[in-house]
N, C-alpha and C. Protein backbone atom coordinates (compact mmCIF):
# COMPACT_ATOMS: atom_id res chain seq x y z
N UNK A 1 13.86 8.17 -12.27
CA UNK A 1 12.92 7.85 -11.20
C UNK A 1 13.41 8.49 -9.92
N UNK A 2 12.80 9.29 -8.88
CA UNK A 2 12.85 9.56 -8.00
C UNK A 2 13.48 8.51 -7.28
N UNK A 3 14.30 8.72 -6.01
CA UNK A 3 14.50 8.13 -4.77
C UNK A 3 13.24 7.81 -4.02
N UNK A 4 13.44 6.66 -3.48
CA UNK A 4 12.41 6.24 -2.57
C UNK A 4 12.18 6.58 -1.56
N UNK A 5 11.02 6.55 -0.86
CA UNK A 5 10.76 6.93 0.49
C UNK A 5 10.51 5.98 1.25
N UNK A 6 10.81 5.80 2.34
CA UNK A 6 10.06 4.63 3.35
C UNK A 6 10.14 4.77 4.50
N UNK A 7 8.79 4.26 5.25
CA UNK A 7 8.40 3.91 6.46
C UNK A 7 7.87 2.66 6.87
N UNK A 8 7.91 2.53 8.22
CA UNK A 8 7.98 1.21 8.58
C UNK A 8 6.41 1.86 9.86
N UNK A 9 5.94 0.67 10.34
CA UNK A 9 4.70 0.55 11.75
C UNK A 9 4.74 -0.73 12.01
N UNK A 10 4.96 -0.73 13.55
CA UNK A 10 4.18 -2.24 13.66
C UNK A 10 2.95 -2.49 14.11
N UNK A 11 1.82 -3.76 13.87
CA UNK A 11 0.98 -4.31 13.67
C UNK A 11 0.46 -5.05 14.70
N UNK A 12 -0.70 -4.92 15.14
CA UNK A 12 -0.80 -6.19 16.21
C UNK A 12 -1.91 -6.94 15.26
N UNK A 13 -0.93 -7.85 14.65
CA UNK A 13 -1.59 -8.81 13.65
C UNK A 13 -0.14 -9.95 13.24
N UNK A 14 -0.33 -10.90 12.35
CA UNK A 14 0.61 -12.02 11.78
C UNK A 14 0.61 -11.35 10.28
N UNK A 15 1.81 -11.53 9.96
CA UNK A 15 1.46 -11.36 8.30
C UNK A 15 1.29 -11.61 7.47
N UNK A 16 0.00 -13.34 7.42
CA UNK A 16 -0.55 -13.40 6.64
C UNK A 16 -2.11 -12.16 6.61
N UNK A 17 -2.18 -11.86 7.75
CA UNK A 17 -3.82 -11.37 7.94
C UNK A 17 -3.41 -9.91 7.46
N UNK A 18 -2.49 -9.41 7.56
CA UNK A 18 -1.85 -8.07 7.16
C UNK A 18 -1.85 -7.86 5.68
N UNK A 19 -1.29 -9.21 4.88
CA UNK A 19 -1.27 -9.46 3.45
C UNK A 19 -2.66 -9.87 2.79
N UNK A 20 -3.52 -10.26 3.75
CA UNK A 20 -5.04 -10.15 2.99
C UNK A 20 -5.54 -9.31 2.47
N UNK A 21 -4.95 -8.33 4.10
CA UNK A 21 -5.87 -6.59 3.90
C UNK A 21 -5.27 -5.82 2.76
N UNK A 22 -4.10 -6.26 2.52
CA UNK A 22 -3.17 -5.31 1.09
C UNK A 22 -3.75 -5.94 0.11
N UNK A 23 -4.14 -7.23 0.06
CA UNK A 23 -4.74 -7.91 -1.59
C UNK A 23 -6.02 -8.05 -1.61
N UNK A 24 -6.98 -7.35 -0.37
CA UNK A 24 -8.16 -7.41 -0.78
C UNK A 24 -8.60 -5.63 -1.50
N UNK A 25 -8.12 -5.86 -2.65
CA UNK A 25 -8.11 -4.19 -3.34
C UNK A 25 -9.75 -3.94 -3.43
N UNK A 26 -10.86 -4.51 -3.45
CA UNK A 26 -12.09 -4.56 -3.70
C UNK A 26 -12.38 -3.41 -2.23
N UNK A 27 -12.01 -3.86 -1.01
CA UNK A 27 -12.40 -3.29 0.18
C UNK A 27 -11.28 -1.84 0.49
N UNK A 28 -10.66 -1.38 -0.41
CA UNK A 28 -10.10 -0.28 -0.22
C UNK A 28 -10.92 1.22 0.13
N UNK A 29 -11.85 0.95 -0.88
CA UNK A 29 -12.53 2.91 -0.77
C UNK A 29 -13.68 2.49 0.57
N UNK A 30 -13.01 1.74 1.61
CA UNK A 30 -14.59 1.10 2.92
C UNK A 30 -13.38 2.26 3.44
N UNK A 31 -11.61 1.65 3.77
CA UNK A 31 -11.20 1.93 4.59
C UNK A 31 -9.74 2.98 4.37
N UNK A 32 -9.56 3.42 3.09
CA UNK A 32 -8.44 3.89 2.39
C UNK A 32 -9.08 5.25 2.32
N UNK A 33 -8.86 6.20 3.32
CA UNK A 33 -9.64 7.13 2.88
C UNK A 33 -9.90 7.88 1.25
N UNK A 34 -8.46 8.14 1.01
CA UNK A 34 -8.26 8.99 -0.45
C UNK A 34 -8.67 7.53 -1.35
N UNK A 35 -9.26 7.01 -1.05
CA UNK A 35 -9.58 5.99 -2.74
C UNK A 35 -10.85 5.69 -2.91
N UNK A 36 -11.23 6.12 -4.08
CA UNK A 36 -12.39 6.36 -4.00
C UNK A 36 -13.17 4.63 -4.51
N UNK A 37 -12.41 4.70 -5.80
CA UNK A 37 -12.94 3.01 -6.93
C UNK A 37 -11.53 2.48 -7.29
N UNK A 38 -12.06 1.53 -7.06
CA UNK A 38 -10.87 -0.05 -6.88
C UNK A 38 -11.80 -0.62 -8.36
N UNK A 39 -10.63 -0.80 -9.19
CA UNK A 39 -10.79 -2.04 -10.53
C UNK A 39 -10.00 -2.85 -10.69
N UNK A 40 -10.24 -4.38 -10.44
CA UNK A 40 -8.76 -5.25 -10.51
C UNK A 40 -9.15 -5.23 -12.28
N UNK A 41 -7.78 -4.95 -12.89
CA UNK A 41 -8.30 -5.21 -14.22
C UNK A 41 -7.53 -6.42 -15.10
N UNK A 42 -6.31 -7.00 -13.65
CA UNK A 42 -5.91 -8.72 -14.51
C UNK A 42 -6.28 -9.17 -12.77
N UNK A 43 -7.19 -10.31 -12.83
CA UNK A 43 -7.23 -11.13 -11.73
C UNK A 43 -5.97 -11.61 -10.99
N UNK A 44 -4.98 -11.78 -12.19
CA UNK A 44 -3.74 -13.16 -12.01
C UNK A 44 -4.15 -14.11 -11.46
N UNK A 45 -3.05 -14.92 -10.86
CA UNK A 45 -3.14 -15.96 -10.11
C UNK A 45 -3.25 -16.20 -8.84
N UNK A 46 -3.96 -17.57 -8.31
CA UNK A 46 -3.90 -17.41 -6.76
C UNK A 46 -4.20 -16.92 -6.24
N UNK A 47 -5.41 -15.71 -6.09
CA UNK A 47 -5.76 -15.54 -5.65
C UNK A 47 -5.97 -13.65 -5.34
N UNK A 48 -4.82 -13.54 -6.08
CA UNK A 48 -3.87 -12.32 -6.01
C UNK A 48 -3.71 -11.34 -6.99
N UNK A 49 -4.66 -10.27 -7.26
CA UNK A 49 -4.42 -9.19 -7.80
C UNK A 49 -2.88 -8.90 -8.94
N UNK A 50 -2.94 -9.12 -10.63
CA UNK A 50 -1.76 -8.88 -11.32
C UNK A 50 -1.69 -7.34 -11.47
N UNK A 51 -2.95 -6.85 -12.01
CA UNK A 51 -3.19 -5.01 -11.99
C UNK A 51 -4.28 -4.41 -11.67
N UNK A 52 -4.30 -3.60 -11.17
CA UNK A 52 -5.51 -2.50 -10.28
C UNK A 52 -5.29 -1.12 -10.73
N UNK A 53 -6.59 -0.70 -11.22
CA UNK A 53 -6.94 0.93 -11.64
C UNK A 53 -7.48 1.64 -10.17
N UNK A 54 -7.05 2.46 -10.06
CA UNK A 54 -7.65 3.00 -8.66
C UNK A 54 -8.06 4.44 -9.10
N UNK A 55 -8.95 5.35 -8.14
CA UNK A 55 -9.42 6.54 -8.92
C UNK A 55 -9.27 7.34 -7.16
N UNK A 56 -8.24 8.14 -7.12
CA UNK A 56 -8.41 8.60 -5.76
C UNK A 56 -8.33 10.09 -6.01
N UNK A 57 -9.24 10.70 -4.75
CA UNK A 57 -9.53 11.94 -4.52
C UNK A 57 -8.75 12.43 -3.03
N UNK A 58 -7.52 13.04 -2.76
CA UNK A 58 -7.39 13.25 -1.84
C UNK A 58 -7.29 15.32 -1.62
N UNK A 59 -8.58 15.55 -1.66
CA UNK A 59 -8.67 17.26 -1.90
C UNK A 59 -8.29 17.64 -2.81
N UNK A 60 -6.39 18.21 -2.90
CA UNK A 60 -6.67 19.07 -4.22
C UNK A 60 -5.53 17.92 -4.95
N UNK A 61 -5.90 16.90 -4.78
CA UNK A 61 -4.76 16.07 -5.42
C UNK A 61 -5.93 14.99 -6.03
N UNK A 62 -6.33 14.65 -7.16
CA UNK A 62 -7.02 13.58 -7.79
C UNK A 62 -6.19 12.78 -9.11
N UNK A 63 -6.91 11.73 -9.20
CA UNK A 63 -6.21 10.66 -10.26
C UNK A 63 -6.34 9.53 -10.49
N UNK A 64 -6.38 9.19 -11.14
CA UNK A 64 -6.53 7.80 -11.45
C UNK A 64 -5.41 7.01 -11.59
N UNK A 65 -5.13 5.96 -11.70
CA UNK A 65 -3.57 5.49 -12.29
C UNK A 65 -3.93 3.66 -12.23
N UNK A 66 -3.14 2.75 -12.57
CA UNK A 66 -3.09 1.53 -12.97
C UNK A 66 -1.95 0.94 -12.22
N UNK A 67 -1.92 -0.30 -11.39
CA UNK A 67 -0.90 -0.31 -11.15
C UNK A 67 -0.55 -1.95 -11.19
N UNK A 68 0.57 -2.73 -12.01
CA UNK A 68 1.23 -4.12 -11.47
C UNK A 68 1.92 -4.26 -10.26
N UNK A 69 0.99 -5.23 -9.89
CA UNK A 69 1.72 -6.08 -8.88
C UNK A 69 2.75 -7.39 -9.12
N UNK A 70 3.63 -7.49 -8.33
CA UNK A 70 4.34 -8.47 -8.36
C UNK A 70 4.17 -9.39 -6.68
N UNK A 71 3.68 -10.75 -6.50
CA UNK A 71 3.84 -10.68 -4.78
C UNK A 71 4.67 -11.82 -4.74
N UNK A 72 5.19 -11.82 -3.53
CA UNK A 72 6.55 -13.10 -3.23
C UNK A 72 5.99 -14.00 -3.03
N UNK A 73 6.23 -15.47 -3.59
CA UNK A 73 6.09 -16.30 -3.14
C UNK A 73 5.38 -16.91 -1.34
N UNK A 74 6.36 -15.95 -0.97
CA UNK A 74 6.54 -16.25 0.97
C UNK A 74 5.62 -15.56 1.31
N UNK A 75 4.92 -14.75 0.72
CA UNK A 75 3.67 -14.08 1.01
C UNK A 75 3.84 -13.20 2.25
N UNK A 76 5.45 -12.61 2.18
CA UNK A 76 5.62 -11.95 3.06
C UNK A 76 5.77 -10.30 2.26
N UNK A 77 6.12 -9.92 1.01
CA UNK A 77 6.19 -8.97 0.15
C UNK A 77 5.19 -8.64 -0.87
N UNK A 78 5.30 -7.30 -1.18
CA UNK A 78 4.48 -7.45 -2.37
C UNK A 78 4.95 -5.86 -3.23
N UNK A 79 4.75 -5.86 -4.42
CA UNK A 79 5.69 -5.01 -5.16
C UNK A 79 4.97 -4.28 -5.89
N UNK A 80 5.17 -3.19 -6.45
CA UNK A 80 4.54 -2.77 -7.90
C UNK A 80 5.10 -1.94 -8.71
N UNK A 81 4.80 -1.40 -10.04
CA UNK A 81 5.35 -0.04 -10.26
C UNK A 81 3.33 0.31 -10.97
N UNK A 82 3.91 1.65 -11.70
CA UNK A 82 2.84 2.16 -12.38
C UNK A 82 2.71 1.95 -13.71
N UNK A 83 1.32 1.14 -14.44
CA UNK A 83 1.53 0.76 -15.82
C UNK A 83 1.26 2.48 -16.56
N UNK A 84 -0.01 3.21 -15.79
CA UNK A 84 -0.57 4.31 -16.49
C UNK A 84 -1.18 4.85 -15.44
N UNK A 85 -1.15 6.10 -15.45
CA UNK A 85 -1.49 7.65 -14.60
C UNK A 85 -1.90 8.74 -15.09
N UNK A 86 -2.45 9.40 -14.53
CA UNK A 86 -2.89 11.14 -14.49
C UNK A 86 -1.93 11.74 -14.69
N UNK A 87 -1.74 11.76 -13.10
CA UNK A 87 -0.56 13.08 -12.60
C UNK A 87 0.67 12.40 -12.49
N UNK A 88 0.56 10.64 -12.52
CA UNK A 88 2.18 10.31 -12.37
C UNK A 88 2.59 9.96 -13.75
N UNK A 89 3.88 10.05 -13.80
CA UNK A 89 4.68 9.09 -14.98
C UNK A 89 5.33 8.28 -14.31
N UNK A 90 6.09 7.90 -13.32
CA UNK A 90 6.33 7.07 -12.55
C UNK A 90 5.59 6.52 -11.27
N UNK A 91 5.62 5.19 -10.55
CA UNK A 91 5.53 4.77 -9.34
C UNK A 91 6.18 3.46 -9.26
N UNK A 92 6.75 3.76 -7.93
CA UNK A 92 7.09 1.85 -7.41
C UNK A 92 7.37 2.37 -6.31
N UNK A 93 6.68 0.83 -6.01
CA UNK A 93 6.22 0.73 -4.04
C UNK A 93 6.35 -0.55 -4.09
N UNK A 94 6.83 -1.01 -2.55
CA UNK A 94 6.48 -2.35 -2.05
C UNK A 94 6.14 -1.82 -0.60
N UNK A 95 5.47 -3.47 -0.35
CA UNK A 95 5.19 -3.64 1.44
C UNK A 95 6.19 -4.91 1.85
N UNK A 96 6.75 -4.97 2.76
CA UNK A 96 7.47 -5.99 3.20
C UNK A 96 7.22 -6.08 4.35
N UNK A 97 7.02 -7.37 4.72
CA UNK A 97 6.43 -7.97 6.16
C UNK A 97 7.42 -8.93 6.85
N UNK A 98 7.61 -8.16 8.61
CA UNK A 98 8.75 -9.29 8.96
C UNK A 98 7.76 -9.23 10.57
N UNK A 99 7.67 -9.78 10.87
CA UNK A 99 7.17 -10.69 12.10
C UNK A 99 7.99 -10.37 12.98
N UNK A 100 8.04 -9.66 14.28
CA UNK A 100 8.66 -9.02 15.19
C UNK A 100 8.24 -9.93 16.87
N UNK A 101 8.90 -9.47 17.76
CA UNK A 101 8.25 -10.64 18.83
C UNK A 101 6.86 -10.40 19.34
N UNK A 102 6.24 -11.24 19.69
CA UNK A 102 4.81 -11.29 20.29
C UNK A 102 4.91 -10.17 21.35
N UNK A 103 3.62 -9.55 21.40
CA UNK A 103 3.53 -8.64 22.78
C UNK A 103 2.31 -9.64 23.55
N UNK A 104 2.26 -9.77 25.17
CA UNK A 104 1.75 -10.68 25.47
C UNK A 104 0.81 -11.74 24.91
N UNK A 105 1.45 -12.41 23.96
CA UNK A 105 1.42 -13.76 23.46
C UNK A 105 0.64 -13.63 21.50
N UNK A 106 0.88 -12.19 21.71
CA UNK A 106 -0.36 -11.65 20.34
C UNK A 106 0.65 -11.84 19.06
N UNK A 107 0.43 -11.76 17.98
CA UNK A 107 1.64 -11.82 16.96
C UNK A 107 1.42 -10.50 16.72
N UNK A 108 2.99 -9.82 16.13
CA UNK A 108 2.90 -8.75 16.05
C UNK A 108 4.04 -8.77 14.47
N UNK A 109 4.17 -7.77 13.42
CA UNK A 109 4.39 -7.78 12.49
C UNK A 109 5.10 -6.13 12.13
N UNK A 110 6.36 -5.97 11.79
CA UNK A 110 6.52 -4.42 10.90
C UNK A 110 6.18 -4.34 9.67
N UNK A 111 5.69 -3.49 9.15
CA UNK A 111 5.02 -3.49 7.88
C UNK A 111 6.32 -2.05 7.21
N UNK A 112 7.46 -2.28 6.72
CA UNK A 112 8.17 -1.81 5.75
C UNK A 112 7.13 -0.89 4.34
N UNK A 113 7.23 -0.06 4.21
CA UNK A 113 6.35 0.47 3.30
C UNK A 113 7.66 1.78 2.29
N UNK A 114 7.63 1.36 0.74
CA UNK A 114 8.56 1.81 0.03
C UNK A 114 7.63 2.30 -0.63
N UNK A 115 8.08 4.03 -1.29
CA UNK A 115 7.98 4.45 -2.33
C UNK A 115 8.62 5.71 -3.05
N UNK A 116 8.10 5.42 -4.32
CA UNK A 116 9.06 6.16 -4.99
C UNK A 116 7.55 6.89 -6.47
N UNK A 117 7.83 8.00 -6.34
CA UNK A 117 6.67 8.99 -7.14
C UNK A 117 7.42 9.84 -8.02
N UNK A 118 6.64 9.64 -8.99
CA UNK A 118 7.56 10.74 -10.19
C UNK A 118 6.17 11.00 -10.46
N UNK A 119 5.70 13.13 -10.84
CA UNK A 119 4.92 13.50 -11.31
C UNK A 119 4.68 13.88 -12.33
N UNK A 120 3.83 14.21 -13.06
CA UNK A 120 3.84 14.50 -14.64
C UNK A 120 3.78 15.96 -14.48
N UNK A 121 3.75 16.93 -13.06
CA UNK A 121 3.75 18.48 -12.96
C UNK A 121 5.28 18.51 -12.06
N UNK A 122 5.96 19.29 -12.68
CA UNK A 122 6.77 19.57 -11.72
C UNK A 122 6.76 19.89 -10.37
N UNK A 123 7.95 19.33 -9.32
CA UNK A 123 7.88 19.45 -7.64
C UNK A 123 9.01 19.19 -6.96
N UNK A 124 9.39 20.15 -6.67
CA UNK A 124 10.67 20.57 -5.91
C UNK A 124 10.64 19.24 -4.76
N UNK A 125 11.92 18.47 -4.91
CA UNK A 125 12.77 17.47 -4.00
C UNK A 125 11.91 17.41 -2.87
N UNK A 126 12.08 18.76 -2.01
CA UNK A 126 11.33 18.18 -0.51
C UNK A 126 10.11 18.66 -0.93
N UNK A 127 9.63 18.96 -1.51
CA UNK A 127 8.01 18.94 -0.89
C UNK A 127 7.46 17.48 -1.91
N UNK A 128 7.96 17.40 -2.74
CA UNK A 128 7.39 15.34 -2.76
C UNK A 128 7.73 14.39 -2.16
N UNK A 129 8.80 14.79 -1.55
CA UNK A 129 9.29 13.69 -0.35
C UNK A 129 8.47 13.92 0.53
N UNK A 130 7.81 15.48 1.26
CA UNK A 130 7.08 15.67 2.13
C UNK A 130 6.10 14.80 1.74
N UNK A 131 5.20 15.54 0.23
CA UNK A 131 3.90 14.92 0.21
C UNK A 131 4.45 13.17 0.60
N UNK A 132 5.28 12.18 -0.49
CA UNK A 132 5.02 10.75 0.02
C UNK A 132 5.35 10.34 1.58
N UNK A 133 5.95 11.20 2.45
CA UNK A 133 6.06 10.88 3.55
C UNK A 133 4.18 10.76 4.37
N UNK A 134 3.50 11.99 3.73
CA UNK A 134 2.06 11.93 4.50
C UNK A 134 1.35 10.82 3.50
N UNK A 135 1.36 10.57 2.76
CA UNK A 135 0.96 9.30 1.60
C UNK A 135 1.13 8.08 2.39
N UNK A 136 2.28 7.84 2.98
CA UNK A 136 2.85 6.75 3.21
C UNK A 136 2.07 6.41 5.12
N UNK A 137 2.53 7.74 5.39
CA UNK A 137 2.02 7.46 7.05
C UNK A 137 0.66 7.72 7.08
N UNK A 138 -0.25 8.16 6.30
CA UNK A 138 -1.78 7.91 6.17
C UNK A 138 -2.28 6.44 5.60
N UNK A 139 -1.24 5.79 4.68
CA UNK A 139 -1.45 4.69 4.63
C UNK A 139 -1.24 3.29 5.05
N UNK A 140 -0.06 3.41 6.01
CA UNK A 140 -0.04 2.48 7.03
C UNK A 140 -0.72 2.29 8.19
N UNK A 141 -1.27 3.58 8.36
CA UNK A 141 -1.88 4.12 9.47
C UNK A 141 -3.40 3.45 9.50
N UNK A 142 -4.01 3.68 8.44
CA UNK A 142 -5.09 2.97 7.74
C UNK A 142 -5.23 1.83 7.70
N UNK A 143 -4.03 0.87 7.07
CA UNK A 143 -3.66 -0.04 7.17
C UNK A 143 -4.20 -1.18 8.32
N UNK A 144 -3.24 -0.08 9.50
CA UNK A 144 -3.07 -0.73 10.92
C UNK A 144 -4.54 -0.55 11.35
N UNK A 145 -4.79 0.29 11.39
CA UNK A 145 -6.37 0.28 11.61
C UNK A 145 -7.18 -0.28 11.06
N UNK A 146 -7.32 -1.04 9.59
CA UNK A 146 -8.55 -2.05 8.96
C UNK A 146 -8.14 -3.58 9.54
N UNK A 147 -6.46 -4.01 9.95
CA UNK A 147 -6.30 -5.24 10.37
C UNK A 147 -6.74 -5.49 11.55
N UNK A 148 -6.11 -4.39 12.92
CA UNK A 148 -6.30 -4.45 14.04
C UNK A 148 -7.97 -4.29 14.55
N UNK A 149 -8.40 -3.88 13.14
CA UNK A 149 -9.72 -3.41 13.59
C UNK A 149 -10.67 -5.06 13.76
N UNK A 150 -10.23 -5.87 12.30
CA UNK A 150 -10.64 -7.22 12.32
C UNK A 150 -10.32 -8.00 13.40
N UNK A 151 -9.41 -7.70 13.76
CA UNK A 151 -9.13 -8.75 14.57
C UNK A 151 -8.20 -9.54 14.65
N UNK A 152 -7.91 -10.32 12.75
CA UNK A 152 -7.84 -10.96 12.29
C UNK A 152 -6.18 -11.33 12.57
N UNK A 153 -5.47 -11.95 13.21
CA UNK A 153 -4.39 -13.08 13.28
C UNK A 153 -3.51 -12.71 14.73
N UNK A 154 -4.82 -12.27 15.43
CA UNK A 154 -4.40 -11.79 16.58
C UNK A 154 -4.60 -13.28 17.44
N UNK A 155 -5.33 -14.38 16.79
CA UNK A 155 -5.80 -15.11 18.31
C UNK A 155 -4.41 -16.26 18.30
């Protein structure tokens, strides 16, 4: 398995409202640009997504893939690897959420973002670290923009 990559953003949100927007996989292809169709294909428990098929188009990169979740208890984490893929034979990612101080009186949150990509085509060290570095900061980025956009755990 590849080494991981990670980046971190902070949020002007709490992180429960941050952890909605990651487990509501249904509303991904509104605001995820590269994803096109969201399939939860085990409900699990609570509320909470066990596996999701996703089908994303990002130009000359397409695929489908399957992925388990694992989420923490504290509903501050959430985990996965890859059951089945296209172009990957590997994935594992988490999000980890830590609550940082209020900016005038708002809750504010870092959103930790891990991953780790193994392809089924060969790819030289840095340029997949490149690609998951733009993977990663298009998707927090996104992220920050569908929470902050709600509103949601700002009051």
């Amino acid at each position: 398995m590849a080494e991981p990559s990670t980046q971190s953003l902070t949020m002007a949100a709490d992180p429960a409202a941050i952890m909605a927007a990651i487990a509501d996989f249904r509303s991904y292809p509104e605001w995820a640009g590269a994803v096109k169709t969201v399939e939860v294909t085990d409900p699990g428990q609570g509320g909470r997504a066990a596996q999701v098929r996703f089908s994303m188009d990002a130009g000359p990169i397409k695929d489908t893939y399957e992925l388990a979740y694992q989420w923490a208890a504290d509903d501050r984490s959430v985990s996965w690897t890859l059951v089945k893929g296209q172009l990957q034979k590997a994935q594992r990612g988490s999000y980890v959420l830590r609550p940082v101080a209020p900016v005038d009186g708002a809750p504010h949150t870092e959103v930790v973002y891990t991953l780790a990509v193994d392809l089924s085509i060969p790819l030289i060290g840095v340029f997949r670290r490149k690609a998951e570095k733009v993977v990663m900061d298009t998707a927090l980025k996104e992220l920050r923009k569908r929470v902050e956009a709600t509103g949601a755990g700002t009051e």
